[in-house]
PDB file of N, CA and C in Angstrom:
ATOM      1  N   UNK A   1      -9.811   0.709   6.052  1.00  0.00           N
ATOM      2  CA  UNK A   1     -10.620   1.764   5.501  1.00  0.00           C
ATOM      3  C   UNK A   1     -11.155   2.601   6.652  1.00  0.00           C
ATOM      4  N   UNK A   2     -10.848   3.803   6.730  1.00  0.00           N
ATOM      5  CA  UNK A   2     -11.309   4.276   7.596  1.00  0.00           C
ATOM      6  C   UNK A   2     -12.576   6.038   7.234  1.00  0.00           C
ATOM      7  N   UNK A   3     -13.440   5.896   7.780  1.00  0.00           N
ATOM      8  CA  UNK A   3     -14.582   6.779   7.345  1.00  0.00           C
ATOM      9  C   UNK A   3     -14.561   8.251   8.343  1.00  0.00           C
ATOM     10  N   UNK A   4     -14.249   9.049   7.836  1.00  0.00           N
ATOM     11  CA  UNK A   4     -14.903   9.770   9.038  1.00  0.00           C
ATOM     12  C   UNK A   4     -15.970  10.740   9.144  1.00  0.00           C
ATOM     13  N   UNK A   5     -15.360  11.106  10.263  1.00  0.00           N
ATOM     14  CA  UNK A   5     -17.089  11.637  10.802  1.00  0.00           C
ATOM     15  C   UNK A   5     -17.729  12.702   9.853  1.00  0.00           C
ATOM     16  N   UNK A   6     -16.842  13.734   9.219  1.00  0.00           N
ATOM     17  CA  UNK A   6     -17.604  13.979   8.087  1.00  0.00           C
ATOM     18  C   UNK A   6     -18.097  14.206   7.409  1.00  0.00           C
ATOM     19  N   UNK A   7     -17.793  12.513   7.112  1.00  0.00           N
ATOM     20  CA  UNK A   7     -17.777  12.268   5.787  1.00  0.00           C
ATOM     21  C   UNK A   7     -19.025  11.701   5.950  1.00  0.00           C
ATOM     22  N   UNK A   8     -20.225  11.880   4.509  1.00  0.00           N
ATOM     23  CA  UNK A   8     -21.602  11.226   4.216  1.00  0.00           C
ATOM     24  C   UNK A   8     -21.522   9.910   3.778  1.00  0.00           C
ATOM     25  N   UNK A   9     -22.111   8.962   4.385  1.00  0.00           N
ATOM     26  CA  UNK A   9     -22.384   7.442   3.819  1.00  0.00           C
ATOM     27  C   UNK A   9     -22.399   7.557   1.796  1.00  0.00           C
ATOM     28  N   UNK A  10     -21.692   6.909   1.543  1.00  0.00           N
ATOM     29  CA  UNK A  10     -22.689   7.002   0.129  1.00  0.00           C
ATOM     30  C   UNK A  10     -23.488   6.188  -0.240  1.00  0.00           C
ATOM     31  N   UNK A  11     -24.889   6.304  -1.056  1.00  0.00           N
ATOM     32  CA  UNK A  11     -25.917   5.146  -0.944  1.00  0.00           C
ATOM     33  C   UNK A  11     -25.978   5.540  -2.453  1.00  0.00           C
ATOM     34  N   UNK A  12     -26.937   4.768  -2.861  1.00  0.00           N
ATOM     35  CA  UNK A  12     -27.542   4.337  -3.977  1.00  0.00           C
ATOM     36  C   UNK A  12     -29.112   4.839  -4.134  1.00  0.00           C
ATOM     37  N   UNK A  13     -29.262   5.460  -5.550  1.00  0.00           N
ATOM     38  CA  UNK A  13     -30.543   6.205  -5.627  1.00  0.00           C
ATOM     39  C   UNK A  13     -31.626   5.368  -5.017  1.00  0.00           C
ATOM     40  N   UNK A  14     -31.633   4.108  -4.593  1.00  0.00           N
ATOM     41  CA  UNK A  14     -33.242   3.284  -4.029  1.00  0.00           C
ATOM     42  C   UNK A  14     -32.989   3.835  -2.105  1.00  0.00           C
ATOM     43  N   UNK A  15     -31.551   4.625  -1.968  1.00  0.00           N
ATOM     44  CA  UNK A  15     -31.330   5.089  -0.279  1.00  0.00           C
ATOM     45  C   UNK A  15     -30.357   3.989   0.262  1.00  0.00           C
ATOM     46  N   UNK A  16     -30.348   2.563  -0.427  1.00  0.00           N
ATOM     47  CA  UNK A  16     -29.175   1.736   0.724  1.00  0.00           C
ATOM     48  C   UNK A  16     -27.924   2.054   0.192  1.00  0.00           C
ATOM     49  N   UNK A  17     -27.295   1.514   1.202  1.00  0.00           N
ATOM     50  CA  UNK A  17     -25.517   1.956   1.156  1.00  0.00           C
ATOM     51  C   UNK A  17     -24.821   1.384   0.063  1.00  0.00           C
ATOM     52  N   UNK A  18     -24.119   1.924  -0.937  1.00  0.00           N
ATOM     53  CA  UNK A  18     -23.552   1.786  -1.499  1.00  0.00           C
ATOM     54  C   UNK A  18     -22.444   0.469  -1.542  1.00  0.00           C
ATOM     55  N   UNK A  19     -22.938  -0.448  -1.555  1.00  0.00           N
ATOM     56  CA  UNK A  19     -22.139  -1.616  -0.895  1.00  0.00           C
ATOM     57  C   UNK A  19     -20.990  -1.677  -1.873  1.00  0.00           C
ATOM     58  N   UNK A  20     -20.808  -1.923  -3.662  1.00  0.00           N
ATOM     59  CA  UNK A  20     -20.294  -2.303  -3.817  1.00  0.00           C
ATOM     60  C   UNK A  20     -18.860  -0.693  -3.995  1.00  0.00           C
ATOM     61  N   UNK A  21     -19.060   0.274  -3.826  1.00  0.00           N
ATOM     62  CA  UNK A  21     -18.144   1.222  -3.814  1.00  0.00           C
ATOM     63  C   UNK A  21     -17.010   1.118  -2.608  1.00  0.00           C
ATOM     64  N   UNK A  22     -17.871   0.453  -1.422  1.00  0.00           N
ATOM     65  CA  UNK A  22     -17.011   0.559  -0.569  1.00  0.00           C
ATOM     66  C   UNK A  22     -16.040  -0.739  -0.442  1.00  0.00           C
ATOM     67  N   UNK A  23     -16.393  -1.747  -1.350  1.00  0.00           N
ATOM     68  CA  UNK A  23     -15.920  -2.673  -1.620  1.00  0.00           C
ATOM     69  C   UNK A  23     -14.841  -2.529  -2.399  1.00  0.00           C
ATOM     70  N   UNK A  24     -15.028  -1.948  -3.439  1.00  0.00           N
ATOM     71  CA  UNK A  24     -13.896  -1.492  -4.263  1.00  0.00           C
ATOM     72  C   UNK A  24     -12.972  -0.491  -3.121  1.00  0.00           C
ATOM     73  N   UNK A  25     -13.560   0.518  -2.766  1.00  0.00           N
ATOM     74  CA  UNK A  25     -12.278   1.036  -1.845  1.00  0.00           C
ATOM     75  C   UNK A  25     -11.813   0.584  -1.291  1.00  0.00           C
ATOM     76  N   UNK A  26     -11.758  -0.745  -0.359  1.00  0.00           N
ATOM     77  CA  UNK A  26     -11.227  -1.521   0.315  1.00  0.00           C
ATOM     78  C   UNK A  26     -10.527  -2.066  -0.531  1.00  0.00           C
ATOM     79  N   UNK A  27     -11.001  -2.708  -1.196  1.00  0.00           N
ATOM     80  CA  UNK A  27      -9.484  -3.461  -2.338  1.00  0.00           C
ATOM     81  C   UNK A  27      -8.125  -2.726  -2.566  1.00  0.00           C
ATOM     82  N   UNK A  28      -8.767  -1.262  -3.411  1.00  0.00           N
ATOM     83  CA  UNK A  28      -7.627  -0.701  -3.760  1.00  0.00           C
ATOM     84  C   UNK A  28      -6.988   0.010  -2.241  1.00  0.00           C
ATOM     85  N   UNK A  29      -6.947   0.365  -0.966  1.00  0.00           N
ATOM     86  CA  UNK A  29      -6.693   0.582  -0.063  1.00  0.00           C
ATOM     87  C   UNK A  29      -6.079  -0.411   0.721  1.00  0.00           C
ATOM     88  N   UNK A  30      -6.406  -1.547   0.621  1.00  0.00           N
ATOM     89  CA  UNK A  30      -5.526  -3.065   0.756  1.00  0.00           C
ATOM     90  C   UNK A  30      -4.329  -2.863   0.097  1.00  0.00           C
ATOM     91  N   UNK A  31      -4.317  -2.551  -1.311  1.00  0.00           N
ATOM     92  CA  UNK A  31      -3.702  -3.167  -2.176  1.00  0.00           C
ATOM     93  C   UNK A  31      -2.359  -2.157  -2.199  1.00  0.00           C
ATOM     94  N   UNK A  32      -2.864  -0.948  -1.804  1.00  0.00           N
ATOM     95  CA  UNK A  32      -1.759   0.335  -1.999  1.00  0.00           C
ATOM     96  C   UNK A  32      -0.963  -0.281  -0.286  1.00  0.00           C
ATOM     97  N   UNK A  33      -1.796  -0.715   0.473  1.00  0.00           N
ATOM     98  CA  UNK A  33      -1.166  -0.913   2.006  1.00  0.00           C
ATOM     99  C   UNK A  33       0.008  -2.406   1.562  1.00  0.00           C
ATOM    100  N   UNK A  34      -0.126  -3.446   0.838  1.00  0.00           N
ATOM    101  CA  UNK A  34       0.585  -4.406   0.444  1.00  0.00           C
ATOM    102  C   UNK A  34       1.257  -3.854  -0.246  1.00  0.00           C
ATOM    103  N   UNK A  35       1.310  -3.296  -1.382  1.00  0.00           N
ATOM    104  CA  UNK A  35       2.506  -2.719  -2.042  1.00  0.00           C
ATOM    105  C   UNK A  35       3.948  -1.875  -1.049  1.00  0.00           C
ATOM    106  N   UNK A  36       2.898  -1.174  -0.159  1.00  0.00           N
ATOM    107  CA  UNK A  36       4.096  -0.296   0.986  1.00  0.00           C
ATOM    108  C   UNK A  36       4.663  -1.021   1.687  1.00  0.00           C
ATOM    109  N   UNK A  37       3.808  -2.606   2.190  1.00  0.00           N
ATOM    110  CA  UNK A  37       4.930  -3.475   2.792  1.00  0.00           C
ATOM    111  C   UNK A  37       5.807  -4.057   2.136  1.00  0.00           C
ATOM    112  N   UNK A  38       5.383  -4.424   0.567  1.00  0.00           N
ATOM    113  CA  UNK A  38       6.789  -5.447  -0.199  1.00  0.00           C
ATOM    114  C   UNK A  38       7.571  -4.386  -0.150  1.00  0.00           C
ATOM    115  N   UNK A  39       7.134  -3.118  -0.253  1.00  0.00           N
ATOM    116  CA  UNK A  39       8.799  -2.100  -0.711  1.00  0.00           C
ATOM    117  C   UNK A  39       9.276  -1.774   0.666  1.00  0.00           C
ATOM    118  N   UNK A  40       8.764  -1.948   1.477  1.00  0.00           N
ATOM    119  CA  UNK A  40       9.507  -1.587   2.756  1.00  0.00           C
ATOM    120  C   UNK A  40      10.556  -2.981   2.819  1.00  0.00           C
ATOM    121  N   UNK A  41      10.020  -4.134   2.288  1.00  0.00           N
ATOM    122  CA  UNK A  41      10.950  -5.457   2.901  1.00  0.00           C
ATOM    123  C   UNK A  41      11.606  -5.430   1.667  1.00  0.00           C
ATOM    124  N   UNK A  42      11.900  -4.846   0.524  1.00  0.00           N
ATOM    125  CA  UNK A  42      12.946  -5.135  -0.074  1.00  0.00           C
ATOM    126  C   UNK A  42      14.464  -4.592   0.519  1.00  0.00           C
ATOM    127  N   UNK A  43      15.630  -5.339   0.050  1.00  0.00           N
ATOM    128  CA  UNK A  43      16.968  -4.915   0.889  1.00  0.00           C
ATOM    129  C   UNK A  43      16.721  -3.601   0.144  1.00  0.00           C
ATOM    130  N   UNK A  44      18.012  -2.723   0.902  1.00  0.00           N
ATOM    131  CA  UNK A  44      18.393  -1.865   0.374  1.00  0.00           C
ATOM    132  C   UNK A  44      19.701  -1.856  -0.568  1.00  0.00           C
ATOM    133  N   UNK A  45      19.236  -0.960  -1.755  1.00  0.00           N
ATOM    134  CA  UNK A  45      20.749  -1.451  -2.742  1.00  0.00           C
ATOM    135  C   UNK A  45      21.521  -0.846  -2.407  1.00  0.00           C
ATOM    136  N   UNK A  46      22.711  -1.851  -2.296  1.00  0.00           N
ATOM    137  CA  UNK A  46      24.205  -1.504  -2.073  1.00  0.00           C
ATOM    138  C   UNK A  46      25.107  -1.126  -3.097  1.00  0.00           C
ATOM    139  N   UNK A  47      26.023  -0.339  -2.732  1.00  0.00           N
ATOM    140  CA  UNK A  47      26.873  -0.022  -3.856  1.00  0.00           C
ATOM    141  C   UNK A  47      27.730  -1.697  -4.368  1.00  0.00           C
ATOM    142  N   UNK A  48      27.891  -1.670  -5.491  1.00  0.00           N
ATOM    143  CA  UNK A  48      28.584  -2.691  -5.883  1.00  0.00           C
ATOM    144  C   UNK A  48      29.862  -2.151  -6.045  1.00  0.00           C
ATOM    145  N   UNK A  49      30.634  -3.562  -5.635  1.00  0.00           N
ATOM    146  CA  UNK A  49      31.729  -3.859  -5.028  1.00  0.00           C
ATOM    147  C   UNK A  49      32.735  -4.891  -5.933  1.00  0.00           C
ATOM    148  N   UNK A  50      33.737  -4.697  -6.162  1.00  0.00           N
ATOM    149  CA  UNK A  50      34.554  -5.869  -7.285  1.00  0.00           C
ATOM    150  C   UNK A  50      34.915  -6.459  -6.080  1.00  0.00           C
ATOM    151  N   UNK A  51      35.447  -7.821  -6.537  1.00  0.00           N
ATOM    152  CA  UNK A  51      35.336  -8.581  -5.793  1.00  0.00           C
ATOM    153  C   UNK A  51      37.019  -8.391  -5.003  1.00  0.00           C
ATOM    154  N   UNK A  52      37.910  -7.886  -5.665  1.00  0.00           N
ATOM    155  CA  UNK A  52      38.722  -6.977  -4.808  1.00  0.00           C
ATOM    156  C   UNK A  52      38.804  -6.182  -3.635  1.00  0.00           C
ATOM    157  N   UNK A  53      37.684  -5.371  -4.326  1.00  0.00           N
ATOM    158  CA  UNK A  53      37.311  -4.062  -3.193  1.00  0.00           C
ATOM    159  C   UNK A  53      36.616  -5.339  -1.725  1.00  0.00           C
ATOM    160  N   UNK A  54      35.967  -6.188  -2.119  1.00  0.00           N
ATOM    161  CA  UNK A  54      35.244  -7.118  -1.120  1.00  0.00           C
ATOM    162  C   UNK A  54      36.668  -7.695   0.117  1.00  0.00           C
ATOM    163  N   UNK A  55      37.385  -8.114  -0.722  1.00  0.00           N
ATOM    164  CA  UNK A  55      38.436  -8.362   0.400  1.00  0.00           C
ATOM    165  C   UNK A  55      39.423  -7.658   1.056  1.00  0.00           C
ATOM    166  N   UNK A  56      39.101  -6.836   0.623  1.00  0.00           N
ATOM    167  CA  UNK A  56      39.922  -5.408   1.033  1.00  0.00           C
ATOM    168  C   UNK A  56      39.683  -4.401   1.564  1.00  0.00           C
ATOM    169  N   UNK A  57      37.737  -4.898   1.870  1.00  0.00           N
ATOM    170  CA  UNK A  57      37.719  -3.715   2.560  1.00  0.00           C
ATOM    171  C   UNK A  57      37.636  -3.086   3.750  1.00  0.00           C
ATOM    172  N   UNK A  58      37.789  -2.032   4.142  1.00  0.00           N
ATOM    173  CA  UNK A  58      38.391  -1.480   5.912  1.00  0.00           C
ATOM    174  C   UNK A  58      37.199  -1.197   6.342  1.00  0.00           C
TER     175      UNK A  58
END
């Protein structure tokens, strides 16, 4: 999660920081960053091949 400069803290009408917002942004900002790694490590699909074309091919 990264904040910048800015950008205003967000707090809560009593003035402290908004703890649980930034909590939630971290989750879903985790969660979008794990999704980009499983799809980066899936193979890439290959054209399919009969099992002909497999031994035959140049």
């Amino acid at each position: 999660m990264t904040i910048h400069p800015d950008e205003d803290i967000r707090l809560r009408p009593d003035g402290s920081i908004d703890t649980a917002y930034y909590m939630a942004r971290g989750r879903r900002e985790r969660s979008q960053q794990a999704h980009r790694l499983a799809k980066s490590c899936l193979p890439e699909k290959r054209e399919r091949r009969s099992f002909l074309g497999t031994l035959f091919s140049f």
